[in-house]
PDB file of N, CA and C in Angstrom:
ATOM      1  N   UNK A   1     -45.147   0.994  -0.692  1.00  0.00           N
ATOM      2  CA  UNK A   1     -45.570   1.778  -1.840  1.00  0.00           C
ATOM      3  C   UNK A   1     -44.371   2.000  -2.752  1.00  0.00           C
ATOM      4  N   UNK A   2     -44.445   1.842  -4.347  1.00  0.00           N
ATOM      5  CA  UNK A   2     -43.273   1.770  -5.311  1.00  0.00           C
ATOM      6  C   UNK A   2     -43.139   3.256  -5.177  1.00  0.00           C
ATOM      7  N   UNK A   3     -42.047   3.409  -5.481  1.00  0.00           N
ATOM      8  CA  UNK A   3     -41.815   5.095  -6.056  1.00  0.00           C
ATOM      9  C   UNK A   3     -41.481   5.306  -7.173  1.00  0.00           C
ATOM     10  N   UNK A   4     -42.534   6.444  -7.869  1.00  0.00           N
ATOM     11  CA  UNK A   4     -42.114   6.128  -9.017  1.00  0.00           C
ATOM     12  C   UNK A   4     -41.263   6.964  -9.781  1.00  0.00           C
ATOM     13  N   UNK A   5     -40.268   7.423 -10.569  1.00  0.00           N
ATOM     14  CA  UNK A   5     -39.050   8.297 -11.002  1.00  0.00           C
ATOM     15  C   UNK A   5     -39.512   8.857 -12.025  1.00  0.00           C
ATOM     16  N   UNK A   6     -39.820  10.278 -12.209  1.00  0.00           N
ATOM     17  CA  UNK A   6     -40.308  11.491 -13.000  1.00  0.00           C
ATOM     18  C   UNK A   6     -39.177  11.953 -13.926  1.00  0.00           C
ATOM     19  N   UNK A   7     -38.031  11.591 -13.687  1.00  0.00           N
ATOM     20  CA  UNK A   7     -37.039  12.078 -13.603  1.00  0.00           C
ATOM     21  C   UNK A   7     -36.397  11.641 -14.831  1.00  0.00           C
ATOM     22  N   UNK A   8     -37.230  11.204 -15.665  1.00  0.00           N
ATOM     23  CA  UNK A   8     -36.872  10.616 -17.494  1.00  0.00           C
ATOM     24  C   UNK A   8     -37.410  11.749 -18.020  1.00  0.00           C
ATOM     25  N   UNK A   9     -36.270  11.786 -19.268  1.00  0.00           N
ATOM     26  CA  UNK A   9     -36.022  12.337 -20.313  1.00  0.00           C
ATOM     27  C   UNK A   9     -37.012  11.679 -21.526  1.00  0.00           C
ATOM     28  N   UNK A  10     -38.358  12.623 -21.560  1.00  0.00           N
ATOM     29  CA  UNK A  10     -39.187  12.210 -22.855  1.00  0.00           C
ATOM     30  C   UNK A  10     -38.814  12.369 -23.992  1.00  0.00           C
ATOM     31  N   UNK A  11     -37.627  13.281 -24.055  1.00  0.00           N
ATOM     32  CA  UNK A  11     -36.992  13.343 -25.614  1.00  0.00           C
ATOM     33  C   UNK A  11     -35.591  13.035 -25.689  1.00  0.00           C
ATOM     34  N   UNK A  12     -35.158  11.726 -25.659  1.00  0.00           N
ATOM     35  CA  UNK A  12     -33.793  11.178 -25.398  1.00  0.00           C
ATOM     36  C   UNK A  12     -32.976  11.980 -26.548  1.00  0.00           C
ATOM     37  N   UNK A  13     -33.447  12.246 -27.384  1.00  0.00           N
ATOM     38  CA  UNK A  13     -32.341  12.887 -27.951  1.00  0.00           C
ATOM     39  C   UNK A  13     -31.892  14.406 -27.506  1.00  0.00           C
ATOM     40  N   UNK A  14     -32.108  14.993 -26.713  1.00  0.00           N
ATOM     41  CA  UNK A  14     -31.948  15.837 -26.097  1.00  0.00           C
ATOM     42  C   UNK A  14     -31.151  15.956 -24.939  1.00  0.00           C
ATOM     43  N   UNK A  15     -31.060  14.239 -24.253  1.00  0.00           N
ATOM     44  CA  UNK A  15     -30.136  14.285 -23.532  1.00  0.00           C
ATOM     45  C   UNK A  15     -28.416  14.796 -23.111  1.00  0.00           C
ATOM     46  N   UNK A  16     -27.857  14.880 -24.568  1.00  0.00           N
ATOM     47  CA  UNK A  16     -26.561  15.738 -24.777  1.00  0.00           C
ATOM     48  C   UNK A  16     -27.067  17.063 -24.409  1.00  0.00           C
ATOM     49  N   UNK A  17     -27.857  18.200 -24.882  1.00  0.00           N
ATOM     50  CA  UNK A  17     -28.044  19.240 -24.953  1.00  0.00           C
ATOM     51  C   UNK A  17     -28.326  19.912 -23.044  1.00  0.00           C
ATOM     52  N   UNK A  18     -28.675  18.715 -22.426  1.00  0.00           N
ATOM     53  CA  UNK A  18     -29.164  18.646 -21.469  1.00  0.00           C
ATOM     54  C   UNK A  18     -28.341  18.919 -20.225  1.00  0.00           C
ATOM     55  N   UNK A  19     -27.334  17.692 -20.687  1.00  0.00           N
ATOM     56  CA  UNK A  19     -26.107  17.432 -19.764  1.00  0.00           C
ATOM     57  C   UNK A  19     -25.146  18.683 -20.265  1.00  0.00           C
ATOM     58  N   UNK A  20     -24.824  19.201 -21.286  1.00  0.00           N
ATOM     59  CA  UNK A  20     -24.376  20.197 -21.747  1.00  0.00           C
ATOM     60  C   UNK A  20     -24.618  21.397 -20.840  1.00  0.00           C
ATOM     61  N   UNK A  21     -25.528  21.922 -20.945  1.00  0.00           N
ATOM     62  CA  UNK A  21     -26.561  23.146 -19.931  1.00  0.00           C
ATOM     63  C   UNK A  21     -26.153  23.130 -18.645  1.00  0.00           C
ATOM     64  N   UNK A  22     -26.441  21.397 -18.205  1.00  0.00           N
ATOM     65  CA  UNK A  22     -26.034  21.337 -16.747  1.00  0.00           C
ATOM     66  C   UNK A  22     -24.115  21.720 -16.283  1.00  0.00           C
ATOM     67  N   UNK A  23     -23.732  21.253 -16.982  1.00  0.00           N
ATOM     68  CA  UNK A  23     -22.084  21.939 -16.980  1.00  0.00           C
ATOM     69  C   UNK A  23     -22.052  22.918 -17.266  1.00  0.00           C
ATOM     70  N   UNK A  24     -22.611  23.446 -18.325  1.00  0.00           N
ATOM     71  CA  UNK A  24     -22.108  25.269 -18.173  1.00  0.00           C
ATOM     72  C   UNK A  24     -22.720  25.441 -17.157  1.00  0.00           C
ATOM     73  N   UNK A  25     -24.177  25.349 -16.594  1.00  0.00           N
ATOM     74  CA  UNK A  25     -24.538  26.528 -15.483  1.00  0.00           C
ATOM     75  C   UNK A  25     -23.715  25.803 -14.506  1.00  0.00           C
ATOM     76  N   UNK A  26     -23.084  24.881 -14.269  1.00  0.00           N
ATOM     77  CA  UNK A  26     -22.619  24.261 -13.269  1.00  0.00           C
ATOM     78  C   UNK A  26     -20.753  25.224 -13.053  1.00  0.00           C
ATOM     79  N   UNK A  27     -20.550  25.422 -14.213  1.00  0.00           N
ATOM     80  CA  UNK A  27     -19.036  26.287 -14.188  1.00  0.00           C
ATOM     81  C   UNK A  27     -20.129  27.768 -14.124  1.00  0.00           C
ATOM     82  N   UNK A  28     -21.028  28.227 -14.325  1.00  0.00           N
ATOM     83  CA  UNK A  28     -21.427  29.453 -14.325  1.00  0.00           C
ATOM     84  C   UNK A  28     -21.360  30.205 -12.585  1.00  0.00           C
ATOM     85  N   UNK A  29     -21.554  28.841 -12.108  1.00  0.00           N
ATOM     86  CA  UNK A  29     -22.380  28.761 -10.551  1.00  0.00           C
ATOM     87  C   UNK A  29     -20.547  28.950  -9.914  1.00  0.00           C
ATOM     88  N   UNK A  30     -19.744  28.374 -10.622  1.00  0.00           N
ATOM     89  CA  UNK A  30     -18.201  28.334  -9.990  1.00  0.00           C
ATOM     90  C   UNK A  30     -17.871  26.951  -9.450  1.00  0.00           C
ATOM     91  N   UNK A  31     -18.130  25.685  -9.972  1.00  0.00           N
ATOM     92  CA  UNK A  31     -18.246  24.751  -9.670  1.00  0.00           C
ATOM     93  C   UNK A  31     -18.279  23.971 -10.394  1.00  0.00           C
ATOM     94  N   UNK A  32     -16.890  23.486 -10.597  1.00  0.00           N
ATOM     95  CA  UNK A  32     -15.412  22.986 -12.058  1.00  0.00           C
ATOM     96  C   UNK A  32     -15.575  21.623 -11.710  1.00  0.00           C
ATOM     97  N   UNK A  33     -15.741  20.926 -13.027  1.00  0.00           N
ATOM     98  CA  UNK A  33     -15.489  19.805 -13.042  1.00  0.00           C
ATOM     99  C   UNK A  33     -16.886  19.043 -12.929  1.00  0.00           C
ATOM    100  N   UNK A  34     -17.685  19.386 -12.783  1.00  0.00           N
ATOM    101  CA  UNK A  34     -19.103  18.780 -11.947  1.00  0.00           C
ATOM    102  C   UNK A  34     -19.513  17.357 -12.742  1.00  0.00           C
ATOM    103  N   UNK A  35     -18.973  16.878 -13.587  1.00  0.00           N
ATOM    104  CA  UNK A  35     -19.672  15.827 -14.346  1.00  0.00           C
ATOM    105  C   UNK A  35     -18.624  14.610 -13.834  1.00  0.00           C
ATOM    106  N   UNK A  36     -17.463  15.302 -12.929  1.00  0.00           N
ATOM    107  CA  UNK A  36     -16.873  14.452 -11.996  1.00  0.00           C
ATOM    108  C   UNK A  36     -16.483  13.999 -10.794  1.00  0.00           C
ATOM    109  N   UNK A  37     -17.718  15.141 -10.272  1.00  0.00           N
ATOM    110  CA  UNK A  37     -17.377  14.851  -8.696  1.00  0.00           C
ATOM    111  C   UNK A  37     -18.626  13.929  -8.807  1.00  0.00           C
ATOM    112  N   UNK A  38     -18.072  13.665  -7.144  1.00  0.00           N
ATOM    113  CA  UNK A  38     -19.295  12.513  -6.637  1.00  0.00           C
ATOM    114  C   UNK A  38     -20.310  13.842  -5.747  1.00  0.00           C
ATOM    115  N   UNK A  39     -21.722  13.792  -6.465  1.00  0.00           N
ATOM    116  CA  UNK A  39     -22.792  14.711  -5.876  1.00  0.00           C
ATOM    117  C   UNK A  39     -22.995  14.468  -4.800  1.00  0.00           C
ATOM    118  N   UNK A  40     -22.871  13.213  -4.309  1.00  0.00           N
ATOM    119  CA  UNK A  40     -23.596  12.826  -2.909  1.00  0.00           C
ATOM    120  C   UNK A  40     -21.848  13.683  -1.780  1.00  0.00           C
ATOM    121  N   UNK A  41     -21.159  14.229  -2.545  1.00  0.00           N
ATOM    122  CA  UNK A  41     -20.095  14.895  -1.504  1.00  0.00           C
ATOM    123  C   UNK A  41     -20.460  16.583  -1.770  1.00  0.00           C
ATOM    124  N   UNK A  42     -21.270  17.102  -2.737  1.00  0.00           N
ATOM    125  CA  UNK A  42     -21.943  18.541  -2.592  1.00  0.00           C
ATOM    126  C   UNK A  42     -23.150  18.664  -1.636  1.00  0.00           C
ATOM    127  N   UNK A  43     -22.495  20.024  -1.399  1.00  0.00           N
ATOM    128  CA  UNK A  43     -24.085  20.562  -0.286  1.00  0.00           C
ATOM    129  C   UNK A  43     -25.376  20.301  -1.064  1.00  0.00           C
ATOM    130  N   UNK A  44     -26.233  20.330  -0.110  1.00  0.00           N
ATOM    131  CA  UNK A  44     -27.674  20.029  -1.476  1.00  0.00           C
ATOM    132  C   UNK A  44     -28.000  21.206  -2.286  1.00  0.00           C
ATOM    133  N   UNK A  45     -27.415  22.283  -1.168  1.00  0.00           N
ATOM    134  CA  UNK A  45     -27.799  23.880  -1.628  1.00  0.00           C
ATOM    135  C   UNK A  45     -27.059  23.780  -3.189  1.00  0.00           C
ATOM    136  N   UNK A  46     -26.427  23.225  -3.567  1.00  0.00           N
ATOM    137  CA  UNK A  46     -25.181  23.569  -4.972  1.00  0.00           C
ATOM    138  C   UNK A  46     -25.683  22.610  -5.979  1.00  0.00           C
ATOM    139  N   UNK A  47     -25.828  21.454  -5.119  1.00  0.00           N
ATOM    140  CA  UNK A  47     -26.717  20.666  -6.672  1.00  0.00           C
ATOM    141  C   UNK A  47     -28.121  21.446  -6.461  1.00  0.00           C
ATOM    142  N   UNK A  48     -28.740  21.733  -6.031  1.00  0.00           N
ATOM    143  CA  UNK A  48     -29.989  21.978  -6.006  1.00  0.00           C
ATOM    144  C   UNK A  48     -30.065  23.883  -6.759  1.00  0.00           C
ATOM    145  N   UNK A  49     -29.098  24.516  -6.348  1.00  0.00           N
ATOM    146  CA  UNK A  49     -28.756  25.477  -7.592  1.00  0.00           C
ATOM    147  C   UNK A  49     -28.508  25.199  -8.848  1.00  0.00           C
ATOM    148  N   UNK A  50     -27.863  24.479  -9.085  1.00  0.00           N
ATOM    149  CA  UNK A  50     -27.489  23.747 -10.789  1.00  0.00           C
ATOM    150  C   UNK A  50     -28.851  23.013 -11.109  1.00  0.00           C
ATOM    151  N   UNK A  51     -29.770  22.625 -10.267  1.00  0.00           N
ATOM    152  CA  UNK A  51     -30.977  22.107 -10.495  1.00  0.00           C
ATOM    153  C   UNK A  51     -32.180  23.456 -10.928  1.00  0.00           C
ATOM    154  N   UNK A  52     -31.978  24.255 -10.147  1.00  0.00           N
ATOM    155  CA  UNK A  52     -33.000  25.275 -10.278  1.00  0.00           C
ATOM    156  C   UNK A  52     -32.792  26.357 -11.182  1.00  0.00           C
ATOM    157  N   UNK A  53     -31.344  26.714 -11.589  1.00  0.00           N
ATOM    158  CA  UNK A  53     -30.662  27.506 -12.885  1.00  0.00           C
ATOM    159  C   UNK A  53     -31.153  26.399 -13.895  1.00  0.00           C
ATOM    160  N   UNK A  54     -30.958  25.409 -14.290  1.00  0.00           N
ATOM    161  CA  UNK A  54     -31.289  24.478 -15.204  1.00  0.00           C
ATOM    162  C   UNK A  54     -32.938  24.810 -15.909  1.00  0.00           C
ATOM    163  N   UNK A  55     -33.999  24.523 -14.622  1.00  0.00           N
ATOM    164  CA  UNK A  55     -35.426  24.549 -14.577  1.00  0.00           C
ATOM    165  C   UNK A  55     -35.722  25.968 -15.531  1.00  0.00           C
ATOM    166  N   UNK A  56     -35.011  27.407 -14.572  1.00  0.00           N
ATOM    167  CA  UNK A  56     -35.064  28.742 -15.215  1.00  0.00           C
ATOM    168  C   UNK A  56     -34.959  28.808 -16.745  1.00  0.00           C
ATOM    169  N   UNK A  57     -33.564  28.443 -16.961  1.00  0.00           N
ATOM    170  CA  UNK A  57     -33.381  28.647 -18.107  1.00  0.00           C
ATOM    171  C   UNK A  57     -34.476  27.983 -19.167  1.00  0.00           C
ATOM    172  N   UNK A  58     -34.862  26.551 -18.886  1.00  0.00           N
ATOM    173  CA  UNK A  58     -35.694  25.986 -19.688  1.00  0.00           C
ATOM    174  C   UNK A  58     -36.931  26.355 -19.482  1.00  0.00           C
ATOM    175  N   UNK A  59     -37.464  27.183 -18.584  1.00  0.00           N
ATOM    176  CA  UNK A  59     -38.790  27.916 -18.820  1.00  0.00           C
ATOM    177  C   UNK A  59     -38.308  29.057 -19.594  1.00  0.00           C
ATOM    178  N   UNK A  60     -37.346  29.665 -19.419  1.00  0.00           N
ATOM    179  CA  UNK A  60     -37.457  30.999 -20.550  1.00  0.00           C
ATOM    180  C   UNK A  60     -36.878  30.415 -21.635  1.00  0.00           C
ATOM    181  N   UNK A  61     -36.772  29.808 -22.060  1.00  0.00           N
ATOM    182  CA  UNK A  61     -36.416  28.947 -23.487  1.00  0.00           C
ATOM    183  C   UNK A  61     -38.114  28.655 -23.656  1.00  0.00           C
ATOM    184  N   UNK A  62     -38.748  27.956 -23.069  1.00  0.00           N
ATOM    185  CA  UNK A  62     -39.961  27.643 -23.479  1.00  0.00           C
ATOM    186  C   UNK A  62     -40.559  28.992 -23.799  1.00  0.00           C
ATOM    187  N   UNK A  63     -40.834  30.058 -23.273  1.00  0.00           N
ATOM    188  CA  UNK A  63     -41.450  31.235 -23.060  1.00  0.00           C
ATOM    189  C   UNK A  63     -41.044  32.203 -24.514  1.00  0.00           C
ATOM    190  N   UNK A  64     -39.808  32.003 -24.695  1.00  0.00           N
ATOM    191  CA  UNK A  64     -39.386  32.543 -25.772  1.00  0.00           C
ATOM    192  C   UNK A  64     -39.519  31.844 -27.157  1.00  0.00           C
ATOM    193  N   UNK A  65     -40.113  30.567 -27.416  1.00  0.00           N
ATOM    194  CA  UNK A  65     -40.448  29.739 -27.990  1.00  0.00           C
ATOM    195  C   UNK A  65     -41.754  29.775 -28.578  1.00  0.00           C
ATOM    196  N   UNK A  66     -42.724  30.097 -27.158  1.00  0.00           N
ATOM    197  CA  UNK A  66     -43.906  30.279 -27.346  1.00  0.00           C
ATOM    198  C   UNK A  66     -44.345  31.454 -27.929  1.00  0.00           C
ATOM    199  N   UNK A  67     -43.385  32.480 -27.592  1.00  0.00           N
ATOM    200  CA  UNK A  67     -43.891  33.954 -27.484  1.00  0.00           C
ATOM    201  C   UNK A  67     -43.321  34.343 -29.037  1.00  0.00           C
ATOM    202  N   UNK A  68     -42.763  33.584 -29.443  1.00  0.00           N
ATOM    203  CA  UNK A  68     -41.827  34.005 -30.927  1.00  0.00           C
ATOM    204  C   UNK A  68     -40.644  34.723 -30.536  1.00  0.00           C
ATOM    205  N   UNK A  69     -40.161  35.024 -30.049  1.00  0.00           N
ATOM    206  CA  UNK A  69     -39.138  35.858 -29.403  1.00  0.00           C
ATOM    207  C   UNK A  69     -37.881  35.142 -29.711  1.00  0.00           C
ATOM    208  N   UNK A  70     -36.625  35.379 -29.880  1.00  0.00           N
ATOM    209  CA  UNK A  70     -35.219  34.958 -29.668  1.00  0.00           C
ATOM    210  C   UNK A  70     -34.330  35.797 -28.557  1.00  0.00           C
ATOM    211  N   UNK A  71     -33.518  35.438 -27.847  1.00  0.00           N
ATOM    212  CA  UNK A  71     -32.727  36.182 -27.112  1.00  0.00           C
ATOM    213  C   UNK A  71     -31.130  36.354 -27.433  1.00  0.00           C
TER     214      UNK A  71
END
């Protein structure tokens, strides 16, 4: 069975803004340098925090979007 990768960016131009986010919350989290280590040498717990701070933020970006709101 193929597997298939969800994991594209439907608005490529967004990709800077993206990778951006992921480094700050990634220095937010205390964890310098991240766009140069090798991930497969982090716990999963630490990428998978920089994964789930990422998700957060972009639901309350959506939420505040929707709702008219700015923060």
């Amino acid at each position: 069975m193929a597997t298939k990768n969800n994991n594209r960016i439907l608005v490529p131009e967004a990709r800077q803004a993206l990778d951006q986010m992921k480094l700050e919350i990634a220095s937010e989290l205390g964890i310098s340098n991240y766009n140069n280590i090798d991930k497969g040498n982090l716990p999963s717990r630490q990428n998978g925090y920089v994964g789930g701070y990422m998700t957060k933020r972009l639901v309350e970006m959506a939420q505040q979007n929707l709702g008219g709101t700015t923060k």
